[in-house]
Structures are given as C-alpha cells and as structure tokens.
PDB file of N, CA and C in Angstrom:
ATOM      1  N   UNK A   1      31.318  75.662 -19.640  1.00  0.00           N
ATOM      2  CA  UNK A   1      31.973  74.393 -19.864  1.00  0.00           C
ATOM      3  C   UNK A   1      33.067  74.170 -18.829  1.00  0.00           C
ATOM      4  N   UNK A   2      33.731  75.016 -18.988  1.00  0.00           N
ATOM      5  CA  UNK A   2      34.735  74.868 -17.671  1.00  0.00           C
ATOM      6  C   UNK A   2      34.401  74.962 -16.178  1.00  0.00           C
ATOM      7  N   UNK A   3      33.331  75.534 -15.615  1.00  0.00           N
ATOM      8  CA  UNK A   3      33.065  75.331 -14.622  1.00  0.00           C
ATOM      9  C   UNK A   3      32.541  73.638 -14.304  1.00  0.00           C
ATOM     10  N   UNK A   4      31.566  73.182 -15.309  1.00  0.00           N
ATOM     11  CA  UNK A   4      31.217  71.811 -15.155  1.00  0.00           C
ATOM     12  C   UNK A   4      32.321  71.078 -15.173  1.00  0.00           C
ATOM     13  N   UNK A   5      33.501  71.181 -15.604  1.00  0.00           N
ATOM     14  CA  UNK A   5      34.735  69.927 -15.909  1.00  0.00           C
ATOM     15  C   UNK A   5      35.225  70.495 -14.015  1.00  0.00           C
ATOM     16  N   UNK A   6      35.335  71.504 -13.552  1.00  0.00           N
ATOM     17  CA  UNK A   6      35.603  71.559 -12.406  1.00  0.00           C
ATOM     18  C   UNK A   6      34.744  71.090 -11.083  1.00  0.00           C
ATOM     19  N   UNK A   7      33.397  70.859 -11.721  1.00  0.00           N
ATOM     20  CA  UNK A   7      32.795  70.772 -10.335  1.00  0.00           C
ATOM     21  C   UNK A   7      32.641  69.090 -10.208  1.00  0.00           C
ATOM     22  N   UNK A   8      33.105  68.392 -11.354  1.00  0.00           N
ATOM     23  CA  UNK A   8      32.651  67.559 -11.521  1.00  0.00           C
ATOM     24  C   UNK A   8      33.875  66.389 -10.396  1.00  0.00           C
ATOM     25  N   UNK A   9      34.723  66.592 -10.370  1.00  0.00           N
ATOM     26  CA  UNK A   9      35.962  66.128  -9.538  1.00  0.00           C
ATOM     27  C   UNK A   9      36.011  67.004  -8.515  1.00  0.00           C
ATOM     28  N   UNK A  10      34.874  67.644  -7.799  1.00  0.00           N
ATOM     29  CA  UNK A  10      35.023  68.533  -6.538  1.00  0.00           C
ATOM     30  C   UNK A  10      33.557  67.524  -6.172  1.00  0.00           C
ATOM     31  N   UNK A  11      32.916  67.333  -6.855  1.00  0.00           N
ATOM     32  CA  UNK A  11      31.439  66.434  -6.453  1.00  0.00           C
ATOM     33  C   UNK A  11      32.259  65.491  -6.096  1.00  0.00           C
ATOM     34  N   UNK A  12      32.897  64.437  -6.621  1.00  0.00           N
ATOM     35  CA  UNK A  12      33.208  63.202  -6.426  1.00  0.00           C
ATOM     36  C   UNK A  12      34.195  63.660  -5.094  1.00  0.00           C
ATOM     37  N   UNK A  13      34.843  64.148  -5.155  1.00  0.00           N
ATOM     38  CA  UNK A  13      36.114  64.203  -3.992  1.00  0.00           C
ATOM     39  C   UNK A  13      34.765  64.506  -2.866  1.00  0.00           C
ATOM     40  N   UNK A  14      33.525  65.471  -2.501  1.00  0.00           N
ATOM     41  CA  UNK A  14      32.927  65.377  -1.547  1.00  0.00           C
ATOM     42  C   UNK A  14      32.458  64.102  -1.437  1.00  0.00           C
ATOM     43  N   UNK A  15      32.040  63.525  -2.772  1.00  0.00           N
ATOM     44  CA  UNK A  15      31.263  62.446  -2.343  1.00  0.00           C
ATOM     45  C   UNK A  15      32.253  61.257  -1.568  1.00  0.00           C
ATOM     46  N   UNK A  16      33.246  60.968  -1.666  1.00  0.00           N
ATOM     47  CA  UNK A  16      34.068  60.188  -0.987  1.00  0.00           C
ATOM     48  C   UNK A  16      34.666  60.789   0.292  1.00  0.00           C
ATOM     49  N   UNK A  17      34.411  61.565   0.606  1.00  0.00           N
ATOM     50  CA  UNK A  17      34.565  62.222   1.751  1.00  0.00           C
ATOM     51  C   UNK A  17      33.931  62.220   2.907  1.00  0.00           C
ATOM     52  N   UNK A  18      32.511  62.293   2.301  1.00  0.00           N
ATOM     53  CA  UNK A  18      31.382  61.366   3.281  1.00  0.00           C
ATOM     54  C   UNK A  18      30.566  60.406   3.493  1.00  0.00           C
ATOM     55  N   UNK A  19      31.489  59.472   2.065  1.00  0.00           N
ATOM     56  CA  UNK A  19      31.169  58.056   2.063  1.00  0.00           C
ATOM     57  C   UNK A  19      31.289  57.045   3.802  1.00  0.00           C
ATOM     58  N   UNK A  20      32.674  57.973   4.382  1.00  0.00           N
ATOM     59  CA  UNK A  20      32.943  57.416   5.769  1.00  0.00           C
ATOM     60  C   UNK A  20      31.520  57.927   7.201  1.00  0.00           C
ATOM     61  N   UNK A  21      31.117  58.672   6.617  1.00  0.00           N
ATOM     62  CA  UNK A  21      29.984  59.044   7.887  1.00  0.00           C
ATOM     63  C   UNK A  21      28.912  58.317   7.374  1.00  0.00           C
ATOM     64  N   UNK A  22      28.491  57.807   6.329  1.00  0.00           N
ATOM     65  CA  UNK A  22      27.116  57.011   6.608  1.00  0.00           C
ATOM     66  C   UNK A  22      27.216  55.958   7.300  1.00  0.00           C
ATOM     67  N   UNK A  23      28.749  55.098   7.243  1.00  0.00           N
ATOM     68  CA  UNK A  23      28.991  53.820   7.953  1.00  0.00           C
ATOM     69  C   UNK A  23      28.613  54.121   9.646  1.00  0.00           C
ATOM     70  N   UNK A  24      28.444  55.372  10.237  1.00  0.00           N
ATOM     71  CA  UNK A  24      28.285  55.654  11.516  1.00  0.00           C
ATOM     72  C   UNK A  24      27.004  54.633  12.065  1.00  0.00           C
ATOM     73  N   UNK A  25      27.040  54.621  13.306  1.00  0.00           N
ATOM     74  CA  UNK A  25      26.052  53.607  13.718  1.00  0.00           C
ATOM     75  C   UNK A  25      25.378  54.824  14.143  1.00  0.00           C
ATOM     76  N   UNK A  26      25.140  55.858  15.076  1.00  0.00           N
ATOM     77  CA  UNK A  26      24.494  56.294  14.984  1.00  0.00           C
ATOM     78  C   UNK A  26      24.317  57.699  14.238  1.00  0.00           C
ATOM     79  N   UNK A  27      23.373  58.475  13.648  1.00  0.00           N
ATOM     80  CA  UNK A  27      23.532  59.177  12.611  1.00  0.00           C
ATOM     81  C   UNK A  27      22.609  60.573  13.527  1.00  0.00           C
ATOM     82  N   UNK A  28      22.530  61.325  13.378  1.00  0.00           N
ATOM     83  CA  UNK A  28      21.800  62.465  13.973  1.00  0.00           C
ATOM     84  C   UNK A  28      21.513  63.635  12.851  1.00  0.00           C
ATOM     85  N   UNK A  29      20.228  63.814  12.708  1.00  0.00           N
ATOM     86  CA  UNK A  29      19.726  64.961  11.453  1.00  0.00           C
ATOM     87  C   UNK A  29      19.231  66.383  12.347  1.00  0.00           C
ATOM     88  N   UNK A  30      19.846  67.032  11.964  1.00  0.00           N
ATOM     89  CA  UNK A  30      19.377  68.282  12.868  1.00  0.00           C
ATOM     90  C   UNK A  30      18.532  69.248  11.623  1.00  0.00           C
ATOM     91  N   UNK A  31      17.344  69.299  11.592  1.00  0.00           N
ATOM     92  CA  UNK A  31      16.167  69.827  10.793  1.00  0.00           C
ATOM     93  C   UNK A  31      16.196  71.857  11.089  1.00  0.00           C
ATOM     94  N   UNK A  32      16.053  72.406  10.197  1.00  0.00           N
ATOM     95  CA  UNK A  32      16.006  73.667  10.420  1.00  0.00           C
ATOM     96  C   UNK A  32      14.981  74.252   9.482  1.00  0.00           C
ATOM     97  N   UNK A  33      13.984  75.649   9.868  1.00  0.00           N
ATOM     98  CA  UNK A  33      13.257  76.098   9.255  1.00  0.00           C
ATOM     99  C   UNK A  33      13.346  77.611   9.470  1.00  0.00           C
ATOM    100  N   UNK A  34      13.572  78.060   8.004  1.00  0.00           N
ATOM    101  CA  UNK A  34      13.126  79.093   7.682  1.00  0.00           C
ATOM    102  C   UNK A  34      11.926  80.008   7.117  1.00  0.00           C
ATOM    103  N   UNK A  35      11.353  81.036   7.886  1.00  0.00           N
ATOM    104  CA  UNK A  35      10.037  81.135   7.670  1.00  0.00           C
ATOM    105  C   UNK A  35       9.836  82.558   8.368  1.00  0.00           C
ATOM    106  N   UNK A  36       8.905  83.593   7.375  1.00  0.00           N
ATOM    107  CA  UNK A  36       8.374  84.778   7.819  1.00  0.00           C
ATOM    108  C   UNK A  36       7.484  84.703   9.055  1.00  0.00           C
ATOM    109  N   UNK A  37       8.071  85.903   9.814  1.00  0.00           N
ATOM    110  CA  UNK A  37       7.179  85.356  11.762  1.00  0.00           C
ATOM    111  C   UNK A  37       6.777  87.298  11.904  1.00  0.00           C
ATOM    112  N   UNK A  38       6.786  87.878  11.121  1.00  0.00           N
ATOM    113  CA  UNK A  38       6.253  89.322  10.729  1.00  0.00           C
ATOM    114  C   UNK A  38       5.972  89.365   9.598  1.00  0.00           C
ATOM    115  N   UNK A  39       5.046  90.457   9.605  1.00  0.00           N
ATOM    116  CA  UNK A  39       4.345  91.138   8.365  1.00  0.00           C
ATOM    117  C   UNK A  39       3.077  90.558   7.992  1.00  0.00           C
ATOM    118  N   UNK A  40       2.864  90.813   6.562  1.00  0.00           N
ATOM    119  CA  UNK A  40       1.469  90.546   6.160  1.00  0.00           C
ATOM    120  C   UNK A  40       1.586  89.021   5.699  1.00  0.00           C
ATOM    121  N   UNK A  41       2.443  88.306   5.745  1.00  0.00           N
ATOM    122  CA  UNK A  41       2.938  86.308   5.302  1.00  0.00           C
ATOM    123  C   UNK A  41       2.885  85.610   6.495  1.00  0.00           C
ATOM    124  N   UNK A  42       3.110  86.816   7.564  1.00  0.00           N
ATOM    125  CA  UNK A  42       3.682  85.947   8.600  1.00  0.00           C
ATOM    126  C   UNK A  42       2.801  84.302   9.153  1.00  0.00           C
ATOM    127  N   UNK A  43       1.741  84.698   8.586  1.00  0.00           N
ATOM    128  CA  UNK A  43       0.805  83.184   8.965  1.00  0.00           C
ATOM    129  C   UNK A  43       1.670  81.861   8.275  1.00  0.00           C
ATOM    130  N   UNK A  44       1.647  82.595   7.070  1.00  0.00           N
ATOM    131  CA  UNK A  44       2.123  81.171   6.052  1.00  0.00           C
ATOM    132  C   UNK A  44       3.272  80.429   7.000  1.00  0.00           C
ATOM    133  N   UNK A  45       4.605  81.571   7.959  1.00  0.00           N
ATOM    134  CA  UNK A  45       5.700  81.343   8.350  1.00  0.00           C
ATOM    135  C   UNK A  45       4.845  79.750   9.712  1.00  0.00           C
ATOM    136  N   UNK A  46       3.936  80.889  10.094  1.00  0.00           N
ATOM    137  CA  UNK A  46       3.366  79.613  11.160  1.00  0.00           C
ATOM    138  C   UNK A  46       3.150  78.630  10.655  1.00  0.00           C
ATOM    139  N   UNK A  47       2.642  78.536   9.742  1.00  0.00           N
ATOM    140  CA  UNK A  47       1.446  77.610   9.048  1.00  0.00           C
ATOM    141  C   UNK A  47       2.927  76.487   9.054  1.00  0.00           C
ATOM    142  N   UNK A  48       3.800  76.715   8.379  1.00  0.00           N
ATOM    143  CA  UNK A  48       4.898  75.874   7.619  1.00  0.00           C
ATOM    144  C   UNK A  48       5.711  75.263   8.833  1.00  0.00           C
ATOM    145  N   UNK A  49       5.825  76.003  10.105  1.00  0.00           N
ATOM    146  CA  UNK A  49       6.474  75.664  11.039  1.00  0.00           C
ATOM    147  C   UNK A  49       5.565  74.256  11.649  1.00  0.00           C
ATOM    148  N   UNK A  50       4.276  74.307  11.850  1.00  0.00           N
ATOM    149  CA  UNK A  50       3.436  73.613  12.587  1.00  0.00           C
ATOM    150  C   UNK A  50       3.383  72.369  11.734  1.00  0.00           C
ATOM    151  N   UNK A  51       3.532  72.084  10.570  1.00  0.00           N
ATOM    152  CA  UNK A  51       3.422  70.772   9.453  1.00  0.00           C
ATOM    153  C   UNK A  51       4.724  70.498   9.605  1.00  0.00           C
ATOM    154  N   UNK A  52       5.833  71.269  10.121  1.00  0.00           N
ATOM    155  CA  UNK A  52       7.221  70.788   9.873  1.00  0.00           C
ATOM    156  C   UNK A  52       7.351  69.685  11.679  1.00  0.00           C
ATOM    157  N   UNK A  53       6.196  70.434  12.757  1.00  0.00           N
ATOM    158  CA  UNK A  53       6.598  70.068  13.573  1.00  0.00           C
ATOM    159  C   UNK A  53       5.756  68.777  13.917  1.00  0.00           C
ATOM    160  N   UNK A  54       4.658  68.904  13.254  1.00  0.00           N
ATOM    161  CA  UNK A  54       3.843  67.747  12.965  1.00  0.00           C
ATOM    162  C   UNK A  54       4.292  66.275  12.010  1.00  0.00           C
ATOM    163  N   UNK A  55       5.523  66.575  11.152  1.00  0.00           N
ATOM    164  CA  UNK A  55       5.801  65.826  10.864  1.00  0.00           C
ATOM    165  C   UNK A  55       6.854  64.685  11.264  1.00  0.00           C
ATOM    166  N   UNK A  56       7.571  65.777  12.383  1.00  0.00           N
ATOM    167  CA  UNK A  56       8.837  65.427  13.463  1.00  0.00           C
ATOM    168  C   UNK A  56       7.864  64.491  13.719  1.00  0.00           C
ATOM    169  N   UNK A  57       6.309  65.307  14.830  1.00  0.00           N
ATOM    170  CA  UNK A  57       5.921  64.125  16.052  1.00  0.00           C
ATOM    171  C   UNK A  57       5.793  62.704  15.109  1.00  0.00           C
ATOM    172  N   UNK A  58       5.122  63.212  13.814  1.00  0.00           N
ATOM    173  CA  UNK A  58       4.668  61.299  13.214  1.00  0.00           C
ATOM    174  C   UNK A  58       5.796  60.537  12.879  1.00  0.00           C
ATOM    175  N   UNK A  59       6.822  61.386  12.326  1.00  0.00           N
ATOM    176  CA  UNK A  59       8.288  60.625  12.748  1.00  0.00           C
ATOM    177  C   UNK A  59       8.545  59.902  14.018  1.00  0.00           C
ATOM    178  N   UNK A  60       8.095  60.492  15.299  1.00  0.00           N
ATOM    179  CA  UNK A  60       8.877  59.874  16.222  1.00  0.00           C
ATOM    180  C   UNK A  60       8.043  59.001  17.026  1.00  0.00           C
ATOM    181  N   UNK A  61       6.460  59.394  16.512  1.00  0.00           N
ATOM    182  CA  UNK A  61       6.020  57.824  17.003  1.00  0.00           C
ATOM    183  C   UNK A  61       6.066  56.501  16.179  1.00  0.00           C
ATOM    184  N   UNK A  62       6.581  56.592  15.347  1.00  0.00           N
ATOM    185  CA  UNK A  62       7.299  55.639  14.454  1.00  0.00           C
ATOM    186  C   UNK A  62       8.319  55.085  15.031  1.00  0.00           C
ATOM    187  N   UNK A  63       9.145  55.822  15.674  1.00  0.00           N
ATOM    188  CA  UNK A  63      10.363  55.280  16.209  1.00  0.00           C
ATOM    189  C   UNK A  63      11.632  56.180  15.864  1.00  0.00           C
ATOM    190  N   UNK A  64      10.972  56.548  14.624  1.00  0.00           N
ATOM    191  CA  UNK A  64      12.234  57.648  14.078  1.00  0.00           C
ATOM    192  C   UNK A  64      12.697  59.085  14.933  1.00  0.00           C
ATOM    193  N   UNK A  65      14.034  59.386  15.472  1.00  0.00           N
ATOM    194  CA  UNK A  65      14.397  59.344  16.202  1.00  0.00           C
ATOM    195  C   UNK A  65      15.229  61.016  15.816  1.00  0.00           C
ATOM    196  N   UNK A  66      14.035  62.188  16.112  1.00  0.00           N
ATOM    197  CA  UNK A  66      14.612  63.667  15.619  1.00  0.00           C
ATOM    198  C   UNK A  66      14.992  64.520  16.543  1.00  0.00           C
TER     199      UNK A  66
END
C-alpha cells in the first residue's frame, strides 16, 4: 500500500517532466536489441534481430525516419 501512494506522485512528477520534450519538433528514437548471438538459441537471437531490422527498413520507406 505504501509503495503505491508513493509511486503514484513520482509517476505524475515524471509525467510532467516530459510533457516538455514531446512539444520538440524534431524527436529521435534510438531502438535497441537484446538477443542471444551464442549457444544452442543463438538462431532465435538472429532470427529477432533480422524482423527488428526489417521492420526499421518498412519504417523508413514510409518516410519514418530511424
């Protein structure tokens, strides 16, 4: 109980905190992936990287801008 009455006026104080950066004109998302690149998974690590990077390119022939 007491942790929720605390986080709850630490949410809001972030949230007004970066109410001022969405007004930015331009905005920049820097994307990161974590993923197994050894062992016996390590495919899956590829597998997840290549859909993450496939989804950048269809982003950016859209226009969207990563």
């Amino acid at each position: 109980m007491q942790f929720t009455t605390k986080m709850i006026p630490l949410a809001g104080a972030l949230a007004l905190a970066f109410a001022g950066a969405a007004s930015a004109q331009e905005q920049v998302v820097k994307i990161g992936h974590v993923g197994p690149i050894s062992g016996a998974i390590a495919h899956l690590g590829k597998d997840n990287e290549n859909g993450a990077r496939m989804a950048i390119d269809e982003l950016n022939a859209k226009g969207v801008t990563i």
